[in-house]
N, C-alpha and C. Protein backbone atom coordinates (compact mmCIF):
# COMPACT_ATOMS: atom_id res chain seq x y z
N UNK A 1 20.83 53.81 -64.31
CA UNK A 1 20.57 54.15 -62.93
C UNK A 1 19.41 53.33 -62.39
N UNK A 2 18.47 52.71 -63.30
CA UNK A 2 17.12 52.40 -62.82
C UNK A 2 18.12 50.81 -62.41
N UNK A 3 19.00 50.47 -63.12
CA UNK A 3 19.67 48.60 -62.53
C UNK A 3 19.91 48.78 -61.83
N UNK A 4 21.12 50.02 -60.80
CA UNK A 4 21.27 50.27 -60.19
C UNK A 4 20.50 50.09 -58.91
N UNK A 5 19.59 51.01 -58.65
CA UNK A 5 18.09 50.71 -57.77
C UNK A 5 17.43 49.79 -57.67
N UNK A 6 16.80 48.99 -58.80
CA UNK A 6 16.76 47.56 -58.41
C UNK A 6 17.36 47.09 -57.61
N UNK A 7 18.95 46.99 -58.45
CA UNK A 7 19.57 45.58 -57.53
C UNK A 7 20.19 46.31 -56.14
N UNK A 8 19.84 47.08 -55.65
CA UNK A 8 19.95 48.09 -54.40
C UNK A 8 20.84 48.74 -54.08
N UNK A 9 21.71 48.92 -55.02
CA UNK A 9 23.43 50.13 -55.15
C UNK A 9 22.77 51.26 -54.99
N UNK A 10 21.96 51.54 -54.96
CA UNK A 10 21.43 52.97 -55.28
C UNK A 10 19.80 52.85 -54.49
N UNK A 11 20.30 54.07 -53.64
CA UNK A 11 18.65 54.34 -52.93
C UNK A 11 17.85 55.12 -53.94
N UNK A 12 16.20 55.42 -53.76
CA UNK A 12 15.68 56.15 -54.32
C UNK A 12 15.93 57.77 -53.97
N UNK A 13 16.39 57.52 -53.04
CA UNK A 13 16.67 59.37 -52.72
C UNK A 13 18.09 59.80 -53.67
N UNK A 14 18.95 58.88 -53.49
CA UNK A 14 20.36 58.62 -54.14
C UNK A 14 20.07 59.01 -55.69
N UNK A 15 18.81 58.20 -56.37
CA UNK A 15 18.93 58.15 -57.96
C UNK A 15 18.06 59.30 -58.13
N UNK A 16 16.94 60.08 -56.90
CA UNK A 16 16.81 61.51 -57.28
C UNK A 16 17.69 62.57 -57.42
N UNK A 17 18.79 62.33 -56.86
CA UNK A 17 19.86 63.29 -56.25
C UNK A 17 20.59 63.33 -57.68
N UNK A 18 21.02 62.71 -58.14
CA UNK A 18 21.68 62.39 -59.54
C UNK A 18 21.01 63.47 -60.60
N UNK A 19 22.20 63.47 -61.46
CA UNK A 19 21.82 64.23 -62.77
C UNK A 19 22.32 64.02 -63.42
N UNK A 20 21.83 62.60 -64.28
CA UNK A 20 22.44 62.12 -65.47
C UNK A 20 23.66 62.56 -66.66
N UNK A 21 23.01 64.37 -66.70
CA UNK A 21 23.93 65.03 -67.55
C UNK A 21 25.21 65.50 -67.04
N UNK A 22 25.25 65.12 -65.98
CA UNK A 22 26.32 65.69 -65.02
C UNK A 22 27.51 64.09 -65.34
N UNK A 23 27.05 63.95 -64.61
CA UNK A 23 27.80 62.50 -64.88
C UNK A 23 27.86 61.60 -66.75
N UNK A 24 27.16 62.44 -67.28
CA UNK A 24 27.58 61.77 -68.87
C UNK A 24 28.68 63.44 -69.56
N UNK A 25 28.73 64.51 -68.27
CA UNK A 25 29.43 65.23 -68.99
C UNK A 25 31.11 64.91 -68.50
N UNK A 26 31.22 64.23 -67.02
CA UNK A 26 32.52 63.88 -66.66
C UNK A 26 33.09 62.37 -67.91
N UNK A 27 31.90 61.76 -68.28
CA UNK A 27 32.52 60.63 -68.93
C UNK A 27 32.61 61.37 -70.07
N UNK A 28 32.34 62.57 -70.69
CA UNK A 28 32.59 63.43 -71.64
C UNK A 28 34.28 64.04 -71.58
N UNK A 29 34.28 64.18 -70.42
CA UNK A 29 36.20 64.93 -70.21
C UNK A 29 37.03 64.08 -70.96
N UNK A 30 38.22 64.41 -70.99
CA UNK A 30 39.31 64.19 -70.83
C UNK A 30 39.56 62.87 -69.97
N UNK A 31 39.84 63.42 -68.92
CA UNK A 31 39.72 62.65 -67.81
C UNK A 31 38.77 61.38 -67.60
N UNK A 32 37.29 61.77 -67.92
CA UNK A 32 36.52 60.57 -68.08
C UNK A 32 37.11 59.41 -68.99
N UNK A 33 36.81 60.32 -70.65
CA UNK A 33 37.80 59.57 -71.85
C UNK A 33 38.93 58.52 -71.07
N UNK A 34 39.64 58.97 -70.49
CA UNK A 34 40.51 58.67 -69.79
C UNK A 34 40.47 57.49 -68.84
N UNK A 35 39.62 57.92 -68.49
CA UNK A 35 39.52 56.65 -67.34
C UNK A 35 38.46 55.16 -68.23
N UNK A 36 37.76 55.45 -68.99
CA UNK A 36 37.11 54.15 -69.30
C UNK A 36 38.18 53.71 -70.61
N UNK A 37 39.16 54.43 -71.00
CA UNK A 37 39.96 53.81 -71.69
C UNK A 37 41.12 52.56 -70.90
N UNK A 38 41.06 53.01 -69.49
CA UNK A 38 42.49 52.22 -68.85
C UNK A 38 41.95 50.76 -68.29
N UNK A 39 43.56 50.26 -68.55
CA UNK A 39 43.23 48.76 -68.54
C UNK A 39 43.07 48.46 -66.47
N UNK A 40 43.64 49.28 -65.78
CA UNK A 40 42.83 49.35 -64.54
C UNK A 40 42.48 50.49 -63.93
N UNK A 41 41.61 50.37 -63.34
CA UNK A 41 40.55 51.22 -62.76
C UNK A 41 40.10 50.77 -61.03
N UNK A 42 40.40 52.10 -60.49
CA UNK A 42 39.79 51.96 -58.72
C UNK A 42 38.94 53.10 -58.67
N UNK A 43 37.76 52.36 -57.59
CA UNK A 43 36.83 53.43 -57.29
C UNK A 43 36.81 52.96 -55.40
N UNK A 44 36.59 53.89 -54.70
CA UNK A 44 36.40 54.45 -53.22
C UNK A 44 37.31 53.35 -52.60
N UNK A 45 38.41 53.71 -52.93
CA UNK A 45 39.49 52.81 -52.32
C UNK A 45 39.73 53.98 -50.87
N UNK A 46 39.69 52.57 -50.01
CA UNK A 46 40.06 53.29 -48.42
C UNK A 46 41.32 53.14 -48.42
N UNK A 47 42.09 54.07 -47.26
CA UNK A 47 43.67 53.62 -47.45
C UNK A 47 43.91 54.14 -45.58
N UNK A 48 45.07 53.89 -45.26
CA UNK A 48 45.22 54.40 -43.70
C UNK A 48 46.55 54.33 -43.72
N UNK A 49 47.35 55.85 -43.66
CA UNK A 49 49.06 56.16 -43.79
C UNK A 49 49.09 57.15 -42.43
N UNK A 50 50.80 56.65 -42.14
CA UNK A 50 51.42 57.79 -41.24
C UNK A 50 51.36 58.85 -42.40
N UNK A 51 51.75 59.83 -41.89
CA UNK A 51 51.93 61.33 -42.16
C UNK A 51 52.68 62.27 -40.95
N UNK A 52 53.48 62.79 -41.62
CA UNK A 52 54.36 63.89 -40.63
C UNK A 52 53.59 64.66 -40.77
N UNK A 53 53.24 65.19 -39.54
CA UNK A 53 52.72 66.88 -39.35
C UNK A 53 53.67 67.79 -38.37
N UNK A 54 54.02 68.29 -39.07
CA UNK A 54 54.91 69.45 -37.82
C UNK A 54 55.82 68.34 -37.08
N UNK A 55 56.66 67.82 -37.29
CA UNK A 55 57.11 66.32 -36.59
C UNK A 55 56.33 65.33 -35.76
N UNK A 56 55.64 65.97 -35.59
CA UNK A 56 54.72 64.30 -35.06
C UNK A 56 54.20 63.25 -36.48
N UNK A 57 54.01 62.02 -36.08
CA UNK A 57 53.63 60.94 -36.67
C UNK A 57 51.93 61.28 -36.09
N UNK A 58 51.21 61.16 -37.35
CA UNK A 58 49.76 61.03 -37.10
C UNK A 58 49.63 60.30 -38.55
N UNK A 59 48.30 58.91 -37.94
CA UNK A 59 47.28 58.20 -38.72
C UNK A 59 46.49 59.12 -39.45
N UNK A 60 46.41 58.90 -40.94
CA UNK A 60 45.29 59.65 -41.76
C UNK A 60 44.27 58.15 -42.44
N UNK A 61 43.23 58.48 -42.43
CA UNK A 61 42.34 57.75 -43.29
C UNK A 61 41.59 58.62 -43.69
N UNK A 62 41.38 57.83 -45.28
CA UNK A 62 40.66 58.66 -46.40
C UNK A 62 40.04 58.05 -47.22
N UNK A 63 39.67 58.06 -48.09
CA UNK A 63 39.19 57.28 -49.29
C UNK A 63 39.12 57.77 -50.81
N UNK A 64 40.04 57.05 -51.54
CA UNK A 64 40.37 57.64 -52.64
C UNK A 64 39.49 57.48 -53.86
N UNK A 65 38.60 58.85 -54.66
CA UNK A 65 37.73 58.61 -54.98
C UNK A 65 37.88 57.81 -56.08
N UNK A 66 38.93 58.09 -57.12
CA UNK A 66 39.02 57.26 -58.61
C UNK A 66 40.27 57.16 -58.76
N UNK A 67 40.63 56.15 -59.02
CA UNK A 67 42.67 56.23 -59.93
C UNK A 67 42.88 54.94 -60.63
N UNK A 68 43.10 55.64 -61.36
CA UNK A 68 43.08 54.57 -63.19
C UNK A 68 44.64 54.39 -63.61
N UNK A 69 45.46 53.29 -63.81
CA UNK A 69 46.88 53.39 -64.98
C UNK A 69 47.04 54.04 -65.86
N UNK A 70 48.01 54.82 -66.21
CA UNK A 70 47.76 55.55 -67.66
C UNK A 70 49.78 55.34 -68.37
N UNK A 71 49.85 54.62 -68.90
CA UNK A 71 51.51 54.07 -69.23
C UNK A 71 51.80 53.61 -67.79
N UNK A 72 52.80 54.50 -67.21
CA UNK A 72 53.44 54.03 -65.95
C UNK A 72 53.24 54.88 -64.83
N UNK A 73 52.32 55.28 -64.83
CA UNK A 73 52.32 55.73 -63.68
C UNK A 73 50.19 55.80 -63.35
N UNK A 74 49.81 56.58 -62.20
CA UNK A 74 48.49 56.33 -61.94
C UNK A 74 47.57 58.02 -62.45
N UNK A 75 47.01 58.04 -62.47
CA UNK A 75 45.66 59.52 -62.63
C UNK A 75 44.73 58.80 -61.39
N UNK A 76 44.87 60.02 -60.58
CA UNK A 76 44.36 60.23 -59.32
C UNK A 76 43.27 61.31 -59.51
N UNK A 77 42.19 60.98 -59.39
CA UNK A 77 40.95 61.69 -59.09
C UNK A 77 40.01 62.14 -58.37
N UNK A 78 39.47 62.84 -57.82
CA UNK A 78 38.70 63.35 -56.39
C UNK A 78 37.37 64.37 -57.40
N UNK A 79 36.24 64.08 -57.11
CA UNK A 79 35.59 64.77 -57.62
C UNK A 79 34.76 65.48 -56.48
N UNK A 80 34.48 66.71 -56.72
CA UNK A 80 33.82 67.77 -56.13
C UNK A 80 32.80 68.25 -56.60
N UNK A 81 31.64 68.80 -55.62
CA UNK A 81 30.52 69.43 -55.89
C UNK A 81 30.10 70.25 -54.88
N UNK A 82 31.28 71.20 -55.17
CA UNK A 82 31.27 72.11 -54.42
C UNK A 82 30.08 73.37 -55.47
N UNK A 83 29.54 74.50 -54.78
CA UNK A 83 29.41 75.61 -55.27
C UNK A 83 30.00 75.89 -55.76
N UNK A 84 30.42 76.72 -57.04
CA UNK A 84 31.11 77.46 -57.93
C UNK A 84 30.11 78.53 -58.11
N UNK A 85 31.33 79.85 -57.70
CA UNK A 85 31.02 81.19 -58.25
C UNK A 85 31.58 81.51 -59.86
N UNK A 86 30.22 81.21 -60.18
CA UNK A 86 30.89 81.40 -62.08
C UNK A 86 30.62 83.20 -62.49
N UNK A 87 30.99 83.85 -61.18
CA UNK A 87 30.88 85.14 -61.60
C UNK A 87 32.83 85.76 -61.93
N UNK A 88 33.46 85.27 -61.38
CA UNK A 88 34.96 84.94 -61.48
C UNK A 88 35.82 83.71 -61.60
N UNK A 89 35.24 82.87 -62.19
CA UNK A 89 35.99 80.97 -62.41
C UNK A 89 36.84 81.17 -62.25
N UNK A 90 37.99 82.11 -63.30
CA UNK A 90 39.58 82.19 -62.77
C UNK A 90 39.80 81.99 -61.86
N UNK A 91 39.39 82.71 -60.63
CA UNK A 91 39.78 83.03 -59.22
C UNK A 91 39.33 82.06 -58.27
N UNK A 92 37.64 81.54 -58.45
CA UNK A 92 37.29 80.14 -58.27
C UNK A 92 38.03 78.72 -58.25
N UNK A 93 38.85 78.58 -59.56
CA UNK A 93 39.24 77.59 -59.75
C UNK A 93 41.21 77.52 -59.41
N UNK A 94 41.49 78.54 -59.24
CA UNK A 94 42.57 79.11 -58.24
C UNK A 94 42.29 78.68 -56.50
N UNK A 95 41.16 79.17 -56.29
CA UNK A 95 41.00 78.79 -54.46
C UNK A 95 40.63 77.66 -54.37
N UNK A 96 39.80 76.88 -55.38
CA UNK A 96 40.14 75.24 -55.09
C UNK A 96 41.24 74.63 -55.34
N UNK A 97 42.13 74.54 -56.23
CA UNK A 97 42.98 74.20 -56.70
C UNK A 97 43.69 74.51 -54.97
N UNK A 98 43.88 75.75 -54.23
CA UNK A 98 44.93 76.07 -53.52
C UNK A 98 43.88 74.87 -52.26
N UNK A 99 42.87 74.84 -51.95
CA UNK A 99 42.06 74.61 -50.69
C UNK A 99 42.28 73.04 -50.70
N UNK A 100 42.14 71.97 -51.97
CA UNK A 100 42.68 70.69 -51.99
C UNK A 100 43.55 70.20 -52.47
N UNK A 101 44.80 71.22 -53.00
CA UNK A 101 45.89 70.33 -52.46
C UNK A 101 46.74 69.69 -51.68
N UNK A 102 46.19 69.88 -50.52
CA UNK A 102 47.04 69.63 -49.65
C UNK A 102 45.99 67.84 -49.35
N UNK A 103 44.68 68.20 -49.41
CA UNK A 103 44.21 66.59 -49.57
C UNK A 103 44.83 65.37 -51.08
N UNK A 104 45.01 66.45 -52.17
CA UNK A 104 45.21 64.98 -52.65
C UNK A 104 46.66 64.68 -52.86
N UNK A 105 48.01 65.65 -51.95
CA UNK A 105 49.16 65.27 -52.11
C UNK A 105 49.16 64.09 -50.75
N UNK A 106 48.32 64.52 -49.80
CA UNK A 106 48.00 62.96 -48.81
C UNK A 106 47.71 61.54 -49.62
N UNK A 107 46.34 62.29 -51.07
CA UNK A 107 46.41 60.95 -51.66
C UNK A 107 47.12 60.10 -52.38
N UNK A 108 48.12 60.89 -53.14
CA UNK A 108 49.31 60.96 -53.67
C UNK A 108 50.28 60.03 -53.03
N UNK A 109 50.80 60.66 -52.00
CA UNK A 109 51.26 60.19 -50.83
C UNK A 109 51.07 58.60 -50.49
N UNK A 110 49.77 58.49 -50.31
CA UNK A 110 49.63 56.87 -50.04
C UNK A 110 49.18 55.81 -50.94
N UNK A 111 48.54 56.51 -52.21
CA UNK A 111 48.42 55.73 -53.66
C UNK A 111 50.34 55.21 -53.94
N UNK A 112 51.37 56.18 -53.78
CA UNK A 112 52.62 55.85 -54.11
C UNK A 112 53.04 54.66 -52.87
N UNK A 113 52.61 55.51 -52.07
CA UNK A 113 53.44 54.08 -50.71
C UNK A 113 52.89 53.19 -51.02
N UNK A 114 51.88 52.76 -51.24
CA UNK A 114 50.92 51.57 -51.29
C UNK A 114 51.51 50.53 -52.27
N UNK A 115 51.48 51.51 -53.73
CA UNK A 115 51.60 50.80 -54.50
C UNK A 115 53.36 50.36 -55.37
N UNK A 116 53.80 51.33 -54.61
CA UNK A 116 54.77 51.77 -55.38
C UNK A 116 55.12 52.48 -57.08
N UNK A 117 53.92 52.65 -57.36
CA UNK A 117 54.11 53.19 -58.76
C UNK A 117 53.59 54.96 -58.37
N UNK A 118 54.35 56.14 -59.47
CA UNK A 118 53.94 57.12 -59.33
C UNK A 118 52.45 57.53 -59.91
N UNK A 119 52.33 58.70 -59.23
CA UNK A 119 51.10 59.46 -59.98
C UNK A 119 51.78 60.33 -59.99
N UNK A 120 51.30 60.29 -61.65
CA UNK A 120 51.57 61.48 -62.98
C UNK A 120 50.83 62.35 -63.19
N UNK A 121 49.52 62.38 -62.35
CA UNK A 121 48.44 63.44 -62.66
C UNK A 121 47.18 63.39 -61.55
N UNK A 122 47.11 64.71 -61.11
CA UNK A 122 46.13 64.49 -59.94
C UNK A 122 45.00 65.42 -60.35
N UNK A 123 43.80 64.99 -60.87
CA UNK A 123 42.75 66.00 -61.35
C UNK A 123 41.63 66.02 -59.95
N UNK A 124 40.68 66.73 -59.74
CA UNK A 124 39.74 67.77 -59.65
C UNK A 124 38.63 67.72 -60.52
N UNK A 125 37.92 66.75 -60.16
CA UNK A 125 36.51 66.93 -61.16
C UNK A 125 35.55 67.72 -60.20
N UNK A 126 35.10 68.92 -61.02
CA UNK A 126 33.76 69.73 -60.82
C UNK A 126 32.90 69.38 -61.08
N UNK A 127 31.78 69.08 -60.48
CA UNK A 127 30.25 68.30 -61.02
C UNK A 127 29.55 69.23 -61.28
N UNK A 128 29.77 70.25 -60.41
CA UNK A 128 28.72 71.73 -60.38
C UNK A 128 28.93 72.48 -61.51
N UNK A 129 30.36 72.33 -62.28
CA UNK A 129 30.42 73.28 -63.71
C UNK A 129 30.39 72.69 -64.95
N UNK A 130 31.08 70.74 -64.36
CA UNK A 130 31.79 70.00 -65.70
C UNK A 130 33.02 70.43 -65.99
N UNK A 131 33.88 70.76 -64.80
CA UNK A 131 35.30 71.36 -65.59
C UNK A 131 36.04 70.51 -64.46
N UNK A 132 37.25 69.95 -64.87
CA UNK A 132 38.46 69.81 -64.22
C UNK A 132 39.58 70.21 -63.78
N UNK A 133 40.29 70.13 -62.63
CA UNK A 133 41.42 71.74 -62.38
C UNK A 133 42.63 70.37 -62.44
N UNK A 134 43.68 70.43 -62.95
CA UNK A 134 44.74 69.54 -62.80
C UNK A 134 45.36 70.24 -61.41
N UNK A 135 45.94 69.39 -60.75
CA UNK A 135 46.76 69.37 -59.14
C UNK A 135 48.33 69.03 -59.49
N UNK A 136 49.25 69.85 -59.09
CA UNK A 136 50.82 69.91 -59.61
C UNK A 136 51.20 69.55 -58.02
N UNK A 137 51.39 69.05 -57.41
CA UNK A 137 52.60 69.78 -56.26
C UNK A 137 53.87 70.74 -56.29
């Protein structure tokens, strides 16, 4: 983090904000595992797709936080730091799961148009717990 700041990727408010263990526990997942194993890797890819809503045609732009190859198809990632009530996680990780899917089947959506290859897996990284929710449509 300190190369980072130097070479100016990173403000000083930015590398206070950080918590090392947070981010050495996502490269700890699954998912992390995962991603520094693949032979490609995207980070804050912008994208701009039609989308049907209720029959109208409307422009979406977004920016897709991580999506790595994994065989043939992509792992699509969005990480969150949201609050978590770890007084009920079950139920927690139920109302996120229900509250963003509908954002990352948009990302879904235009990672496939784009590229033409599928995504096989759409995770949910928690920063606030270290846990990941997998996304099904």
């Amino acid at each position: 983090m300190d190369t980072l700041v130097s070479r100016g990727l990173l403000t000083p408010a930015e590398y206070a904000a950080v918590d090392p263990r947070r981010i050495a526990a996502f490269f700890g997942s699954q998912t992390g595992r995962e991603a520094m194993a693949a032979q490609e890797l995207y980070k804050e890819a912008p994208f701009t797709i039609r989308h049907d809503m209720g029959g109208r045609q409307v422009l979406v732009q977004g920016t897709i936080d991580c999506y790595f190859r994994q065989g043939d198809g992509w792992v699509l990632v969005d990480y969150k730091s949201n609050y978590i009530d770890k007084d009920d996680l079950d139920a927690e990780m139920q109302r996120l799961r229900a509250e963003y899917l509908p954002q990352l089947a948009l990302y879904r959506e235009a990672l496939e148009g784009v590229t033409g290859v599928p995504v096989k897996k759409a995770v949910l990284y928690l920063f606030g717990i270290d846990k990941e929710i997998s996304i099904d449509d």
